[in-house]
N, C-alpha and C. Protein backbone atom coordinates (compact mmCIF):
# COMPACT_ATOMS: atom_id res chain seq x y z
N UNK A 1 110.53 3.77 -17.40
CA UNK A 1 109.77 4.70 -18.21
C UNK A 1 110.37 4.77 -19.60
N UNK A 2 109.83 5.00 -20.77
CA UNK A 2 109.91 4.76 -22.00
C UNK A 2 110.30 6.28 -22.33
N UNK A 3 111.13 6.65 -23.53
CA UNK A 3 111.52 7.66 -23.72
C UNK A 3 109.93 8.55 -24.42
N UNK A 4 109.11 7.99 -24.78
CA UNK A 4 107.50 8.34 -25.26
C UNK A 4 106.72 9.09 -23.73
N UNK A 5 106.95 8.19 -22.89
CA UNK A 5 106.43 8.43 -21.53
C UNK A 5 106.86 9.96 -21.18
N UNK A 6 108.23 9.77 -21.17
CA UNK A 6 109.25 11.05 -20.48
C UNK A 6 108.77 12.45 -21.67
N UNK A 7 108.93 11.83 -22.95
CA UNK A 7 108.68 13.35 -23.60
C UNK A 7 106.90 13.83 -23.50
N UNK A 8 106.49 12.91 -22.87
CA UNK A 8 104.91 13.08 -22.81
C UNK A 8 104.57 13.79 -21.34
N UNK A 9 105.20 13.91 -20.71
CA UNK A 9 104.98 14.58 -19.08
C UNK A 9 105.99 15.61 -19.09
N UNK A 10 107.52 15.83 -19.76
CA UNK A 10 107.46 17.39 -20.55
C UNK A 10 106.73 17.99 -20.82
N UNK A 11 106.42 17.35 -22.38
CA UNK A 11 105.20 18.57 -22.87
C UNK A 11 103.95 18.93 -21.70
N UNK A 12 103.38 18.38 -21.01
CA UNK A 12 102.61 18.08 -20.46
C UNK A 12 103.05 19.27 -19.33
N UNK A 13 104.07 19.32 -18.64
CA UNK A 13 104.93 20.27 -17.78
C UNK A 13 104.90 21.65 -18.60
N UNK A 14 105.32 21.75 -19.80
CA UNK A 14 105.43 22.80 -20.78
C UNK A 14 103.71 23.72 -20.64
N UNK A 15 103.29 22.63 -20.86
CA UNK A 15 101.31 22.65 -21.44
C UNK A 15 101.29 23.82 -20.49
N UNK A 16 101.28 23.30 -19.19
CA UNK A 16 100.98 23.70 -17.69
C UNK A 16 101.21 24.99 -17.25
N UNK A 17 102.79 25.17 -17.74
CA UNK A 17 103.56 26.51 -17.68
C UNK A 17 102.94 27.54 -18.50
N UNK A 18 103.00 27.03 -19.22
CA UNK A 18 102.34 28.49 -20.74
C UNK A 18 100.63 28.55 -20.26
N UNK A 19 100.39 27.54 -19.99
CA UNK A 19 98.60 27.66 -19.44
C UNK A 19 98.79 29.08 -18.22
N UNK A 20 99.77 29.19 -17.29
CA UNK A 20 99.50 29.57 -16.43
C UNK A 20 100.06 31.42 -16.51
N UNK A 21 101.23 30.93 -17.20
CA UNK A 21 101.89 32.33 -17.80
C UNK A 21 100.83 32.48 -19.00
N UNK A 22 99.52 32.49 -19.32
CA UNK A 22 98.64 32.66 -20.13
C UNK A 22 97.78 34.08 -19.29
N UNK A 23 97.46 33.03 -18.50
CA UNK A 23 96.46 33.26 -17.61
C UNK A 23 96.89 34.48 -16.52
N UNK A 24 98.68 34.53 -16.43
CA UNK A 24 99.07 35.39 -15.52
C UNK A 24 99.09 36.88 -16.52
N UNK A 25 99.35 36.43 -17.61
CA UNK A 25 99.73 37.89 -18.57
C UNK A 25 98.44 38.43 -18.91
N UNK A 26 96.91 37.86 -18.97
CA UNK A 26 95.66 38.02 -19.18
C UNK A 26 95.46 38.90 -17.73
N UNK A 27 95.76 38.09 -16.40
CA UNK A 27 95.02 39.12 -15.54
C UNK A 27 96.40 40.47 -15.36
N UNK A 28 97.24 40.62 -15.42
CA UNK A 28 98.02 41.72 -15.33
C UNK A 28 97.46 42.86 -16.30
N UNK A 29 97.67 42.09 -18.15
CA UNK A 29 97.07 43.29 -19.19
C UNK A 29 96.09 43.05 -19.55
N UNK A 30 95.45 42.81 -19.20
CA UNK A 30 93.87 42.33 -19.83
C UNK A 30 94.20 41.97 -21.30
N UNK A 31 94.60 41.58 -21.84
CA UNK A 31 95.01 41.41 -23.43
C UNK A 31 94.04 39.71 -23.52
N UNK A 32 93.31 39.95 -24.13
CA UNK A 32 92.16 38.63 -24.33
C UNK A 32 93.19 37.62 -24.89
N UNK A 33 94.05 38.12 -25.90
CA UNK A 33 94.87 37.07 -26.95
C UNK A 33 95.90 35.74 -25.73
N UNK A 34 95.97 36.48 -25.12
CA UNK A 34 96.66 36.26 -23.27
C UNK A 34 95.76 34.15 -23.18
N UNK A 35 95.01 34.56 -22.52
CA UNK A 35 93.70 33.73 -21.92
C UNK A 35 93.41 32.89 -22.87
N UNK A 36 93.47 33.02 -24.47
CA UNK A 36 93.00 32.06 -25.50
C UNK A 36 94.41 31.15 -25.55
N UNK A 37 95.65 32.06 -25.75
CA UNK A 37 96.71 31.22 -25.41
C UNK A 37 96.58 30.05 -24.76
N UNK A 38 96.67 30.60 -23.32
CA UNK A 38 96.52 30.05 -21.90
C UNK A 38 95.63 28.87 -21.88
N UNK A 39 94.32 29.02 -22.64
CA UNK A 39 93.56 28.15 -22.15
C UNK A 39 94.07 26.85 -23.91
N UNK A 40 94.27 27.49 -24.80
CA UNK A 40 94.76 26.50 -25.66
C UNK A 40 95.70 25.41 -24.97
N UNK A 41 96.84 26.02 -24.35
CA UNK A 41 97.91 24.69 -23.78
C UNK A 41 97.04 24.23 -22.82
N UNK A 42 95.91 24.51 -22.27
CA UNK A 42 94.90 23.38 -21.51
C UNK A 42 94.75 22.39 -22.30
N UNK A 43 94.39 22.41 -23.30
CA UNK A 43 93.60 21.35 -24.35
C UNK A 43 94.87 20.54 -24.70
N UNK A 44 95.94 21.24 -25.23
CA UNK A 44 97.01 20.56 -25.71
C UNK A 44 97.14 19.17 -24.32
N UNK A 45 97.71 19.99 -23.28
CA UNK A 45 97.98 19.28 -22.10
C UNK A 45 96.76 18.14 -21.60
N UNK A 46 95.30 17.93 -22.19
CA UNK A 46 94.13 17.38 -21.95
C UNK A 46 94.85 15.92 -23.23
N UNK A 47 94.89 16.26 -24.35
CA UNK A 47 95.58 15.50 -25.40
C UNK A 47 96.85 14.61 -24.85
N UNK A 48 97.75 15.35 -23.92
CA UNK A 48 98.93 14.68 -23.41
C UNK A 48 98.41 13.58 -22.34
N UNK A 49 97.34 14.04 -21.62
CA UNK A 49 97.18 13.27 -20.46
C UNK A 49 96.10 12.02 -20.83
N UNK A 50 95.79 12.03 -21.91
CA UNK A 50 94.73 11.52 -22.65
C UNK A 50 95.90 9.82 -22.38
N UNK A 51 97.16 10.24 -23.20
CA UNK A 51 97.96 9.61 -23.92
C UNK A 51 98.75 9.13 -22.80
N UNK A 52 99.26 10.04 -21.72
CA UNK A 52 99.80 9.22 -20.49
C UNK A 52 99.03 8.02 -19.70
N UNK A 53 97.92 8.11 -19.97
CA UNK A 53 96.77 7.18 -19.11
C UNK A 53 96.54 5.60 -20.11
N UNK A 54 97.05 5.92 -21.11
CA UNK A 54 96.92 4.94 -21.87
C UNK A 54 96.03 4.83 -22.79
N UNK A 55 94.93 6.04 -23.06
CA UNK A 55 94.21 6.16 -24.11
C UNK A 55 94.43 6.59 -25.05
N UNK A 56 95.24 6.58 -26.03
CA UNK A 56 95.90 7.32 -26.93
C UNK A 56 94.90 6.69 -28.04
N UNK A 57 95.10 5.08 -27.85
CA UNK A 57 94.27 4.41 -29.45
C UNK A 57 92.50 4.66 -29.24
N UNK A 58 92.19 4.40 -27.75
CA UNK A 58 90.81 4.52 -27.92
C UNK A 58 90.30 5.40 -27.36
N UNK A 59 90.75 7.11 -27.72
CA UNK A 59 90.01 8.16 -27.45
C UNK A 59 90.92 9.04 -28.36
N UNK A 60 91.20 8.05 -29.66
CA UNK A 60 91.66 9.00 -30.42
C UNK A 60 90.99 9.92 -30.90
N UNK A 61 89.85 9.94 -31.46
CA UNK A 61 88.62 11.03 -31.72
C UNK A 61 88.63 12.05 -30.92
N UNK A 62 88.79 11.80 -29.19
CA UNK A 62 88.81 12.97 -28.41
C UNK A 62 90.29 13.67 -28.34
N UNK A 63 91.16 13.15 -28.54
CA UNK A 63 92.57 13.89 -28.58
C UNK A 63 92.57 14.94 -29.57
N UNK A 64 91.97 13.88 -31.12
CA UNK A 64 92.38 15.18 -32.03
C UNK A 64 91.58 15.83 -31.95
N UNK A 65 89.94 15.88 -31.15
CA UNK A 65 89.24 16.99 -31.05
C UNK A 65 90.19 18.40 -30.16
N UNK A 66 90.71 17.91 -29.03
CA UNK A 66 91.42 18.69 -28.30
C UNK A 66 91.89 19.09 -29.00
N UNK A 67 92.97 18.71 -29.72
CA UNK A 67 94.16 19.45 -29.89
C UNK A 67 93.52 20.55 -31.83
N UNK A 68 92.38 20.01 -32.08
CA UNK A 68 91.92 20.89 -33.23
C UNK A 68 91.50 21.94 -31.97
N UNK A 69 90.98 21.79 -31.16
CA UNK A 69 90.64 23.26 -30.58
C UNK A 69 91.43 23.99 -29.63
N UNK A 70 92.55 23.43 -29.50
CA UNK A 70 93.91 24.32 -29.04
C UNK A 70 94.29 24.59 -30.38
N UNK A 71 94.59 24.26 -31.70
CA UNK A 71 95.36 24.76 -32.57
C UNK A 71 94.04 26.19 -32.75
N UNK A 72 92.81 25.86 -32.89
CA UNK A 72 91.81 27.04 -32.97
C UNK A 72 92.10 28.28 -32.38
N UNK A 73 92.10 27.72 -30.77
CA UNK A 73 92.41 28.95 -29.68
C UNK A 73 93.71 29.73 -30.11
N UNK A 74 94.71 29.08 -30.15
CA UNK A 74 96.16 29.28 -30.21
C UNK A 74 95.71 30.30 -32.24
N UNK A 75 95.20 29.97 -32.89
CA UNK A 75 94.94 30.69 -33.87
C UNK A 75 94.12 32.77 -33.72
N UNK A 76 93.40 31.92 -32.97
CA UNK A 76 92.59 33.21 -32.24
C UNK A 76 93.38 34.09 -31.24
N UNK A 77 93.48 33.80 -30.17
CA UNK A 77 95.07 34.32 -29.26
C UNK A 77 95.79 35.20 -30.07
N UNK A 78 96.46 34.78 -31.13
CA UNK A 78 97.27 35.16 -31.85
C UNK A 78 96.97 36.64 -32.83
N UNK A 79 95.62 35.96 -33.42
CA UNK A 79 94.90 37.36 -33.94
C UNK A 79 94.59 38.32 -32.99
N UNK A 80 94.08 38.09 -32.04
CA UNK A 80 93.64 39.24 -30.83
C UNK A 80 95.22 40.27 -30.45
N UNK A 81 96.00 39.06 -30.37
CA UNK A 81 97.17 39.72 -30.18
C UNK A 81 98.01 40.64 -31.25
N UNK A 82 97.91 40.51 -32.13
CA UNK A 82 98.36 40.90 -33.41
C UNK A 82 97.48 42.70 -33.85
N UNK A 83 95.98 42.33 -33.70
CA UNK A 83 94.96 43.25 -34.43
C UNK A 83 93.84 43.89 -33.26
N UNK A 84 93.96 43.55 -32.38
CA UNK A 84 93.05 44.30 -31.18
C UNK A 84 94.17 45.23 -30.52
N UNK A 85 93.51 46.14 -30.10
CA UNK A 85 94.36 47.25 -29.15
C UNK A 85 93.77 47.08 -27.96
């Protein structure tokens, strides 16, 4: 395995974790900013697995779509969290 490989199923492990501790802190406080998180490291982690499979060059269009709409979510999340009560 290639040191690209290994840091790519980290993040990918990372993605997974924060997806789920997203999703766990959403149903405990209902805090919406929670769930946009959560579901952002989906997309991120959709981008990683894109790239473990070997499509990195020819679904580049769909990676950086992903990962523009995890940086979106992860933008939104953040505001909810910040400015909603």
């Amino acid at each position: 395995m290639s040191l690209i490989t290994i840091g790519l199923i980290i993040n990918l492990a990372f993605c997974i974790i924060i997806a789920a501790l997203g999703v766990w802190g959403y149903v405990k406080t209902r805090k919406v900013g929670l769930i946009y998180l959560g579901i952002s490291f989906l997309f991120y982690g959709l981008a990683h697995i894109l790239a473990l499979a070997g499509l990195a060059e020819t679904a580049q269009p769909v990676s950086i779509a992903f990962r523009v709409i995890g940086y979106l979510l992860t933008t939104a999340g953040i505001f909810f969290l910040i400015f909603k009560k």
